[in-house]
Each structure stands twice: as structure tokens, then as C-alpha cells.
PDB file of N, CA and C in Angstrom:
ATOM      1  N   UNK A   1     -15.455 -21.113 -11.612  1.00  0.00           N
ATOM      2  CA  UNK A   1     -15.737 -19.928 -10.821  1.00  0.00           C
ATOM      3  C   UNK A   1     -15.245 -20.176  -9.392  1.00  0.00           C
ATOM      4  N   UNK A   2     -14.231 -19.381  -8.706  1.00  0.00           N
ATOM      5  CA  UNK A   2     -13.919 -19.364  -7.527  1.00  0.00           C
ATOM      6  C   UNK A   2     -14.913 -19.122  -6.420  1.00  0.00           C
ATOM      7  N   UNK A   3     -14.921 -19.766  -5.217  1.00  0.00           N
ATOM      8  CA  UNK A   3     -15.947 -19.249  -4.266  1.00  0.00           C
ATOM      9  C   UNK A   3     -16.288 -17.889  -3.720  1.00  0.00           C
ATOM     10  N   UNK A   4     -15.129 -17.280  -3.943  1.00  0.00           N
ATOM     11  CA  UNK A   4     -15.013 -15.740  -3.934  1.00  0.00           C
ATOM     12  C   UNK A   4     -16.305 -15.011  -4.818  1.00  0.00           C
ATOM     13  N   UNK A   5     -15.950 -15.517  -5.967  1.00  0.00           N
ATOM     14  CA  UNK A   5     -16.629 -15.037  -7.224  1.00  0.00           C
ATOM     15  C   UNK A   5     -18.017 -15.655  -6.874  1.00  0.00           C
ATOM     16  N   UNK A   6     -18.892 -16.893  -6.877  1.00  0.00           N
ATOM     17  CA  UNK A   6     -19.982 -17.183  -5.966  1.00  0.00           C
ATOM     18  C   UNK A   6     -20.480 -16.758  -5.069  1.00  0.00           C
ATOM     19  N   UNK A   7     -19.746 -15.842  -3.919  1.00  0.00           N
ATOM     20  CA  UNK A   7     -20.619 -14.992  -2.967  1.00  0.00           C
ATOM     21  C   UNK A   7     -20.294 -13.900  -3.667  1.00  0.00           C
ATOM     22  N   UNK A   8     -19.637 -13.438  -4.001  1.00  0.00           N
ATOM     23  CA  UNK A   8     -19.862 -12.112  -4.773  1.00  0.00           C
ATOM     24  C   UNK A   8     -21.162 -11.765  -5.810  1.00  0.00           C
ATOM     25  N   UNK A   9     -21.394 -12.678  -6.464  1.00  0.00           N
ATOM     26  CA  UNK A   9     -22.788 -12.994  -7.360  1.00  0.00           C
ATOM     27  C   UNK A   9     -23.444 -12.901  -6.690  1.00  0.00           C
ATOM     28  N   UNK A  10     -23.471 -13.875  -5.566  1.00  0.00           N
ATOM     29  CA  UNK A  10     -24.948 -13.926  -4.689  1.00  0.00           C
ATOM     30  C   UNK A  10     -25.247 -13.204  -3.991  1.00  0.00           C
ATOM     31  N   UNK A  11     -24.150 -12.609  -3.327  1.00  0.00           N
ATOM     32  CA  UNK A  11     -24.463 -11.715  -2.402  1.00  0.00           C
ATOM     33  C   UNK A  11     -25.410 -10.356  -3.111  1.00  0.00           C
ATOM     34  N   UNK A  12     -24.555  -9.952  -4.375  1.00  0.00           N
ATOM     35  CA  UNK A  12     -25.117  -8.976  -4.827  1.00  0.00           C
ATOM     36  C   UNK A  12     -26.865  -9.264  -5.621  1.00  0.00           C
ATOM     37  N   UNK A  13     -26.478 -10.484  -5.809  1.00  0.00           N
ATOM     38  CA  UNK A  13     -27.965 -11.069  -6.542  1.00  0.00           C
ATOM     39  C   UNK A  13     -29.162 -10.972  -5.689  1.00  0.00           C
ATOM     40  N   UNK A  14     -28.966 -11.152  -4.118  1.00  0.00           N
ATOM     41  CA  UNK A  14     -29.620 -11.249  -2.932  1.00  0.00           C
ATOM     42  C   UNK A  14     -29.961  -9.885  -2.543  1.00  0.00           C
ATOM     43  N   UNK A  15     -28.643  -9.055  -2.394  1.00  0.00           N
ATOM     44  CA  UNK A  15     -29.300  -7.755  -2.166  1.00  0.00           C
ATOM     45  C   UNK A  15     -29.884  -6.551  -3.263  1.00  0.00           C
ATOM     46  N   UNK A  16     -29.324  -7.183  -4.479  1.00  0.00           N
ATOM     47  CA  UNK A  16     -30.774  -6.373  -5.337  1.00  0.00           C
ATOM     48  C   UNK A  16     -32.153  -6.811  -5.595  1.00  0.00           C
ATOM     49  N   UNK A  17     -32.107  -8.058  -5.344  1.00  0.00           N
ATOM     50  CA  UNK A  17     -33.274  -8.801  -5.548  1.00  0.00           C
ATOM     51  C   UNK A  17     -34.364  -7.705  -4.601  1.00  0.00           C
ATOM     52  N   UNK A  18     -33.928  -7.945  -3.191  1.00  0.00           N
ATOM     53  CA  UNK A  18     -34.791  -7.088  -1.777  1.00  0.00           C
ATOM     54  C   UNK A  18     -34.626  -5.845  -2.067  1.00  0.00           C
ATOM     55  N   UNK A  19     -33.943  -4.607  -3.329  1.00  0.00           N
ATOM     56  CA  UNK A  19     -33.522  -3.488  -3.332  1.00  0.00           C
ATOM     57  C   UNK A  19     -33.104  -2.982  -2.470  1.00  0.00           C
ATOM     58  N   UNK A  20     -31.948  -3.826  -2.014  1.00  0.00           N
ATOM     59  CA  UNK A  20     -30.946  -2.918  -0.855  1.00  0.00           C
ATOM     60  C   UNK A  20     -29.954  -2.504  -1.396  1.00  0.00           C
ATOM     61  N   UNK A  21     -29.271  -1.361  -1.200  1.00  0.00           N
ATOM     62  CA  UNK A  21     -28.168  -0.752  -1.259  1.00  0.00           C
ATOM     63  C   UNK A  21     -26.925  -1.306  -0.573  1.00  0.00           C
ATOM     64  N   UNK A  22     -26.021  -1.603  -1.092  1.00  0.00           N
ATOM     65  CA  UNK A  22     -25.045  -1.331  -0.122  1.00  0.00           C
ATOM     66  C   UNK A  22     -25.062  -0.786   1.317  1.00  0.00           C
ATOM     67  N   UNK A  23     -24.701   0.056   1.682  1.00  0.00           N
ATOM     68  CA  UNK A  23     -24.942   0.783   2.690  1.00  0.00           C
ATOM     69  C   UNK A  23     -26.107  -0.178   3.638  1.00  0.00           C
ATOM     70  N   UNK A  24     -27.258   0.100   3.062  1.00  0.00           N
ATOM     71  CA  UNK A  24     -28.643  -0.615   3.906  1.00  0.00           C
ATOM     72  C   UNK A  24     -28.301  -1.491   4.453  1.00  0.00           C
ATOM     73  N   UNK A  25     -27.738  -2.460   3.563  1.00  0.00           N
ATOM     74  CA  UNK A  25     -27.597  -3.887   3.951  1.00  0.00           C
ATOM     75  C   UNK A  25     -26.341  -4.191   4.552  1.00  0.00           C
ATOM     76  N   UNK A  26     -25.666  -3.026   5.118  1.00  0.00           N
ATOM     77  CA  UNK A  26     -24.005  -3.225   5.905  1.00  0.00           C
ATOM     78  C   UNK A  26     -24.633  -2.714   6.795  1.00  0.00           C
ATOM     79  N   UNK A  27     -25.355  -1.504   7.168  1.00  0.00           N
ATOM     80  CA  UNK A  27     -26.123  -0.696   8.189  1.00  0.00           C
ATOM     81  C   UNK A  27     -26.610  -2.177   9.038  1.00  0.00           C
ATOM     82  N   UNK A  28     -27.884  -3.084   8.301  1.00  0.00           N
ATOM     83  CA  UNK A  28     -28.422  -3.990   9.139  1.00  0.00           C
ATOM     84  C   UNK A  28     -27.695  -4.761   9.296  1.00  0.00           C
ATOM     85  N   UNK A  29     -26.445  -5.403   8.621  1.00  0.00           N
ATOM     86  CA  UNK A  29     -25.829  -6.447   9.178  1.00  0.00           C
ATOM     87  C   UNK A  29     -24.545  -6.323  10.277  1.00  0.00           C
ATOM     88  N   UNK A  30     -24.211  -4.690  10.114  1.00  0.00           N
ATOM     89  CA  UNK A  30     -23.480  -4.142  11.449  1.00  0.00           C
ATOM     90  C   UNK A  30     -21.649  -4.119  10.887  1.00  0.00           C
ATOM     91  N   UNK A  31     -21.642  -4.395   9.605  1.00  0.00           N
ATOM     92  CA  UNK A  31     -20.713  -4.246   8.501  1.00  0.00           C
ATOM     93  C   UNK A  31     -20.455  -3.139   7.967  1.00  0.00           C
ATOM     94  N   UNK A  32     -19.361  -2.530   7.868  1.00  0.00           N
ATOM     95  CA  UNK A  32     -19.311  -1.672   6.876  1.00  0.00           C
ATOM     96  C   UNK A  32     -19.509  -1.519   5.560  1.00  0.00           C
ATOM     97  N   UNK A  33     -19.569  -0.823   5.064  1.00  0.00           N
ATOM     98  CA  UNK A  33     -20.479  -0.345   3.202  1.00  0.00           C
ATOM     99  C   UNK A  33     -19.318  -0.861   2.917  1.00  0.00           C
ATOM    100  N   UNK A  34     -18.125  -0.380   2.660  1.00  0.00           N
ATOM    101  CA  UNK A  34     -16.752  -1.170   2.226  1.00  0.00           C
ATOM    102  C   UNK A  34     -16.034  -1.833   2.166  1.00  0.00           C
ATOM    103  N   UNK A  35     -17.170  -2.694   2.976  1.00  0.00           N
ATOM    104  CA  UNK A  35     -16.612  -4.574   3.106  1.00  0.00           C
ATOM    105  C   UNK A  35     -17.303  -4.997   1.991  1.00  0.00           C
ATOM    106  N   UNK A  36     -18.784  -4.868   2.500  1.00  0.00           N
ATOM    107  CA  UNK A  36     -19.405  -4.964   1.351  1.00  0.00           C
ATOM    108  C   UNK A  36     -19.574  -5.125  -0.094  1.00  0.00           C
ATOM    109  N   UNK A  37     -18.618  -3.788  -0.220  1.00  0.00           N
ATOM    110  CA  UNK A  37     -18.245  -3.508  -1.882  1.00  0.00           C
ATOM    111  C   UNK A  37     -17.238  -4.328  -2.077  1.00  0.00           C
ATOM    112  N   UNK A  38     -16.275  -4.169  -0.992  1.00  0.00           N
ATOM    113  CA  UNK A  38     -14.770  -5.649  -1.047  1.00  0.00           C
ATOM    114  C   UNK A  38     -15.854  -7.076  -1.816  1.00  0.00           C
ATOM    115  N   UNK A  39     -16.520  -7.322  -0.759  1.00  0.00           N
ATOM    116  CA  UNK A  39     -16.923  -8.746  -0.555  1.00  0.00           C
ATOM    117  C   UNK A  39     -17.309  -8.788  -2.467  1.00  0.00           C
ATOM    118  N   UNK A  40     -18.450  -8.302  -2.269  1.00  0.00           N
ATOM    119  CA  UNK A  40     -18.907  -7.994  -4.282  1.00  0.00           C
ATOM    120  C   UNK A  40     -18.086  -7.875  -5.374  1.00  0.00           C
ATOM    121  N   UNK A  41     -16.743  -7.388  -4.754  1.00  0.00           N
ATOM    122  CA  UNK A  41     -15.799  -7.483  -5.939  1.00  0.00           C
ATOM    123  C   UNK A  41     -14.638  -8.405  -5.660  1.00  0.00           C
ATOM    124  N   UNK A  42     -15.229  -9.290  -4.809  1.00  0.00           N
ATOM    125  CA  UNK A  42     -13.751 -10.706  -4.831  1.00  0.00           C
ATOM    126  C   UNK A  42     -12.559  -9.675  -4.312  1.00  0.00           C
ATOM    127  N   UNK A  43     -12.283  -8.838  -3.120  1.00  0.00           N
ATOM    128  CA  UNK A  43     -11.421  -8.281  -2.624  1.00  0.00           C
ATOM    129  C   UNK A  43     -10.962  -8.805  -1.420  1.00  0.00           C
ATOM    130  N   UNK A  44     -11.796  -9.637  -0.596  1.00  0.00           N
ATOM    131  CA  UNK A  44     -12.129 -10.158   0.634  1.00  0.00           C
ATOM    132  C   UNK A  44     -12.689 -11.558   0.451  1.00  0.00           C
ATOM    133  N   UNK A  45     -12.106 -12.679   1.776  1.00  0.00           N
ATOM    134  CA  UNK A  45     -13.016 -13.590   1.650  1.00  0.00           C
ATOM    135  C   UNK A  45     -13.957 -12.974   3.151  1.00  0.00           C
ATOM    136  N   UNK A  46     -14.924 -12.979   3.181  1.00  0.00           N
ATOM    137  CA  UNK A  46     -15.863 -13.176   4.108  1.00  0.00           C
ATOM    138  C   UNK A  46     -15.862 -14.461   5.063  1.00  0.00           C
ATOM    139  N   UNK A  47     -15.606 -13.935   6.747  1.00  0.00           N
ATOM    140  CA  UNK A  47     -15.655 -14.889   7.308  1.00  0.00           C
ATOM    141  C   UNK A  47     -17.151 -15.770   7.687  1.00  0.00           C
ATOM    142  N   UNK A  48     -16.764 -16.909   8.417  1.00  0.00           N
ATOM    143  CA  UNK A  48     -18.211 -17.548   8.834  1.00  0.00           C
ATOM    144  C   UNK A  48     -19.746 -16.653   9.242  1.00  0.00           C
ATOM    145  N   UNK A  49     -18.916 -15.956  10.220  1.00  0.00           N
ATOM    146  CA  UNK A  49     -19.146 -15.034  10.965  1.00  0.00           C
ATOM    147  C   UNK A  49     -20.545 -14.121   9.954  1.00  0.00           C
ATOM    148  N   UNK A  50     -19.581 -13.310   9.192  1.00  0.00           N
ATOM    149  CA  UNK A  50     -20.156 -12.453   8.322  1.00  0.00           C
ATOM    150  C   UNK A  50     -21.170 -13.249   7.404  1.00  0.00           C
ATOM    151  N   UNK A  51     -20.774 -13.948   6.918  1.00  0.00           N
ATOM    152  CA  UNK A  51     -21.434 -14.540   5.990  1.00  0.00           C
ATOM    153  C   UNK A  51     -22.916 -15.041   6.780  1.00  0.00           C
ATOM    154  N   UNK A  52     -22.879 -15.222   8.295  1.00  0.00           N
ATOM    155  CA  UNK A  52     -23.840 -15.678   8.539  1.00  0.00           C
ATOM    156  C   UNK A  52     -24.694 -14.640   9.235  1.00  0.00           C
ATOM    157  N   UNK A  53     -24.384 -12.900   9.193  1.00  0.00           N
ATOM    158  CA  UNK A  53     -24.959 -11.830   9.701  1.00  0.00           C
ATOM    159  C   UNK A  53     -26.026 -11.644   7.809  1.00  0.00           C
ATOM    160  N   UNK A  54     -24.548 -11.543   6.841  1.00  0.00           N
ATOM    161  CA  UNK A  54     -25.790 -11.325   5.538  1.00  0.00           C
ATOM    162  C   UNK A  54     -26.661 -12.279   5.409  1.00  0.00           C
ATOM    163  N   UNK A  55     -26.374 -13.627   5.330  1.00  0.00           N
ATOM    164  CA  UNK A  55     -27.599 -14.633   5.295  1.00  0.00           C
ATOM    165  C   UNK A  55     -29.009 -13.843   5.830  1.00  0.00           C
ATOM    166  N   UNK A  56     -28.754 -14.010   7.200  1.00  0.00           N
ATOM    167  CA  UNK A  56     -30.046 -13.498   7.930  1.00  0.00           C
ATOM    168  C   UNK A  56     -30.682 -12.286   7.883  1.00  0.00           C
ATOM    169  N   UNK A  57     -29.491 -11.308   6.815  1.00  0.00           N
ATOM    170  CA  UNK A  57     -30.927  -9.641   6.896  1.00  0.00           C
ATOM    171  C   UNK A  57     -30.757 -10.050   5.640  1.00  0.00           C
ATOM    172  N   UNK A  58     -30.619 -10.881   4.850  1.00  0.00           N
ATOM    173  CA  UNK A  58     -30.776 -11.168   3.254  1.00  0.00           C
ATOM    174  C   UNK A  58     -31.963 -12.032   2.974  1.00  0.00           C
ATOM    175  N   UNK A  59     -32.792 -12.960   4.731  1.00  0.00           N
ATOM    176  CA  UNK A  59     -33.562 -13.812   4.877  1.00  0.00           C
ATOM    177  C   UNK A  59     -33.031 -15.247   4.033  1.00  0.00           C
ATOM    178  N   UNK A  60     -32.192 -15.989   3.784  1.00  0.00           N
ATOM    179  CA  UNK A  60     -31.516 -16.859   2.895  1.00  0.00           C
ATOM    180  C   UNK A  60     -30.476 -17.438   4.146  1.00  0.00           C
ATOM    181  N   UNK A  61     -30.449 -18.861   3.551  1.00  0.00           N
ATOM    182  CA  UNK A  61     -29.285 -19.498   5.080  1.00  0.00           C
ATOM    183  C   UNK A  61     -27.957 -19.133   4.778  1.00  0.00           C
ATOM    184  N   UNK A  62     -26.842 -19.011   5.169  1.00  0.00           N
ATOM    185  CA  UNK A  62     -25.390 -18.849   4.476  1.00  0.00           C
ATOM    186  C   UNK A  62     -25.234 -19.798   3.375  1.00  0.00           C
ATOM    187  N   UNK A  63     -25.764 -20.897   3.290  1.00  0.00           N
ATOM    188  CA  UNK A  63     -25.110 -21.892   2.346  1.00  0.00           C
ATOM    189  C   UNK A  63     -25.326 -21.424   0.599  1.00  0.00           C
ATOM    190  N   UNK A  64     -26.774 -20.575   1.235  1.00  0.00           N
ATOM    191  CA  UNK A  64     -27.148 -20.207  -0.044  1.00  0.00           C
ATOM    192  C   UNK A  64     -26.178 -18.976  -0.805  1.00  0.00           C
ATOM    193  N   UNK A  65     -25.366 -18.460   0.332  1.00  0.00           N
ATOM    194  CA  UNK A  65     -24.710 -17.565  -0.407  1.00  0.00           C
ATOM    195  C   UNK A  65     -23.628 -18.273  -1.605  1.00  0.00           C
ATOM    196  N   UNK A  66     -22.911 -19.072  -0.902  1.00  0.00           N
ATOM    197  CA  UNK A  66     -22.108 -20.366  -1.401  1.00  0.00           C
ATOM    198  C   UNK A  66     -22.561 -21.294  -2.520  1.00  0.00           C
ATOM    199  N   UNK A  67     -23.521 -20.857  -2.728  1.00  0.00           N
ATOM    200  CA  UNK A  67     -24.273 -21.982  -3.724  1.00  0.00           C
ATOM    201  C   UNK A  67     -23.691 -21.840  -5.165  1.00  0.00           C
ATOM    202  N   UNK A  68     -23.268 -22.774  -6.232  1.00  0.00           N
ATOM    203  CA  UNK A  68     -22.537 -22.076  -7.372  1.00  0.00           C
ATOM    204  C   UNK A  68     -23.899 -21.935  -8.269  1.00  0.00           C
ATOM    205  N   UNK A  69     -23.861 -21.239  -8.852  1.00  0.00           N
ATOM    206  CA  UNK A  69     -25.152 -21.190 -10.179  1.00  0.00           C
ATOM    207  C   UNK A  69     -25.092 -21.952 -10.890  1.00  0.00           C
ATOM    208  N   UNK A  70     -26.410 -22.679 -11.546  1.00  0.00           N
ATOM    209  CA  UNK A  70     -26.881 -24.030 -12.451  1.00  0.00           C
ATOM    210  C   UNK A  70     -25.563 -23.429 -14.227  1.00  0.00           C
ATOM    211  N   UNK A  71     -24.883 -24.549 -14.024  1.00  0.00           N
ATOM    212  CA  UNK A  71     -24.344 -24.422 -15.428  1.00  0.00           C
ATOM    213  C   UNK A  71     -25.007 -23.578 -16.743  1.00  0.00           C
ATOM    214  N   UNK A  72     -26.391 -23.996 -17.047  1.00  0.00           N
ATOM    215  CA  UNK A  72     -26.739 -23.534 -17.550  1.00  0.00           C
ATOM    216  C   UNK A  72     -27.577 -21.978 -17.696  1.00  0.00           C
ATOM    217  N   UNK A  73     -27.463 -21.781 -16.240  1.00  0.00           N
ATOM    218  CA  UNK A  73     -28.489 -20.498 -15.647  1.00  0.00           C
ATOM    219  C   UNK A  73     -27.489 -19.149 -16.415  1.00  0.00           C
ATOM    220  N   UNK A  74     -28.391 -18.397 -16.687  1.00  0.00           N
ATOM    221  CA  UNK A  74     -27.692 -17.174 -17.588  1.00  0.00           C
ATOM    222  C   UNK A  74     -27.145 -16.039 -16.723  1.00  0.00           C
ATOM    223  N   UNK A  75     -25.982 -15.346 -16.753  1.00  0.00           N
ATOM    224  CA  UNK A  75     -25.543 -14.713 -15.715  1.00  0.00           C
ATOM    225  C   UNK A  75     -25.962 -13.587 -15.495  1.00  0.00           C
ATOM    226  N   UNK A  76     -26.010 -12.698 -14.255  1.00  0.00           N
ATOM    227  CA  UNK A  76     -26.924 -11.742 -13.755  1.00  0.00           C
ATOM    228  C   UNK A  76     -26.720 -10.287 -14.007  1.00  0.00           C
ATOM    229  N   UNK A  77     -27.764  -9.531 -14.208  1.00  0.00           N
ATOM    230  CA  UNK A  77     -27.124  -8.517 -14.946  1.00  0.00           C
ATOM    231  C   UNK A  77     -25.908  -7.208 -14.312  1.00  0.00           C
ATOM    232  N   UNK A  78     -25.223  -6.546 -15.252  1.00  0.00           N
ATOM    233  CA  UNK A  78     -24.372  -5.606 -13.690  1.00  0.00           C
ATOM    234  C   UNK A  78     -24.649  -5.065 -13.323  1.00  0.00           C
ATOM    235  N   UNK A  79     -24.361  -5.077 -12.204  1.00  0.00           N
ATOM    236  CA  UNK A  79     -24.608  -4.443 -10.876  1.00  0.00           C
ATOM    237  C   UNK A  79     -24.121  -2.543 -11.214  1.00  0.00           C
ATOM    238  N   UNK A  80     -24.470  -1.997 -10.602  1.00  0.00           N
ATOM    239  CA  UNK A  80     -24.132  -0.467 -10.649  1.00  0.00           C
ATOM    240  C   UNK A  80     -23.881   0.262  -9.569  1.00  0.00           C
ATOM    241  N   UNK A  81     -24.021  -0.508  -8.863  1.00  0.00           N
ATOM    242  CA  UNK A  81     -23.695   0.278  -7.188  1.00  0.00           C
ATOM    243  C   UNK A  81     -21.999  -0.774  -6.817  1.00  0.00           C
TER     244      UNK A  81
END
């Protein structure tokens, strides 16, 4: 799995977990909704920068966005937004 593909998971794993929308969660991090959707679909890499505005309205450090999932952990369901 590319690191692309790892924040894309997480990111989206993070903001449905808190039931944020898109939108919500570009609104608080001062991002646009269509980075957003970039970032979630491996369109974009996300800089330091960014990565460390979602960390903090996601409450999670950046690293965690980066984190790869346990080999064995079962993958998350799809997303719809």
C-alpha cells in the first residue's frame, strides 16, 4: 500500500469515525472540500503543513495519519461521500 493510499484510509477513517463530512472538516481545517476529496482518493500528496491542520481538528497527531494498518486488520468499509 502506497503512503498516498494510507492517508487516504485514514484520513477518511478519522473523519467518519467523528461524523464529519467533507466539507466540515475542510471548513475547520481552512482547506478546501476538494482537496479533501483529492487527498481521499490518492489525487494529491498532502503537504506537512496540511497534514498537520487535519491531525489537529481530527484530534490525532499527523503520524497517525501515516500509520499503515495491522496486516491483519480488516479493511474499512466504503466511504460514500
Amino acid at each position: 500500500m502506497e503512503i498516498r493510499e494510507v492517508l487516504a484510509l485514514n484520513l477518511r477513517n478519522y473523519r467518519q469515525a467523528q461524523e464529519l463530512s467533507q466539507e466540515e472538516l475542510a471548513h475547520r481545517a481552512e482547506i478546501d472540500r476538494t482537496y479533501i476529496s483529492s487527498l481521499e482518493r490518492c489525487v494529491y500528496a498532502a503537504s506537512i503543513d496540511v497534514l498537520d491542520r487535519l491531525a489537529h481538528v481530527l484530534g490525532v497527531e499527523a503520524a497517525d495519519l501515516l500509520r499503515r494498518p495491522d496486516p491483519g486488520a480488516e479493511p474499512a468499509p466504503a466511504s460514500k461521500t
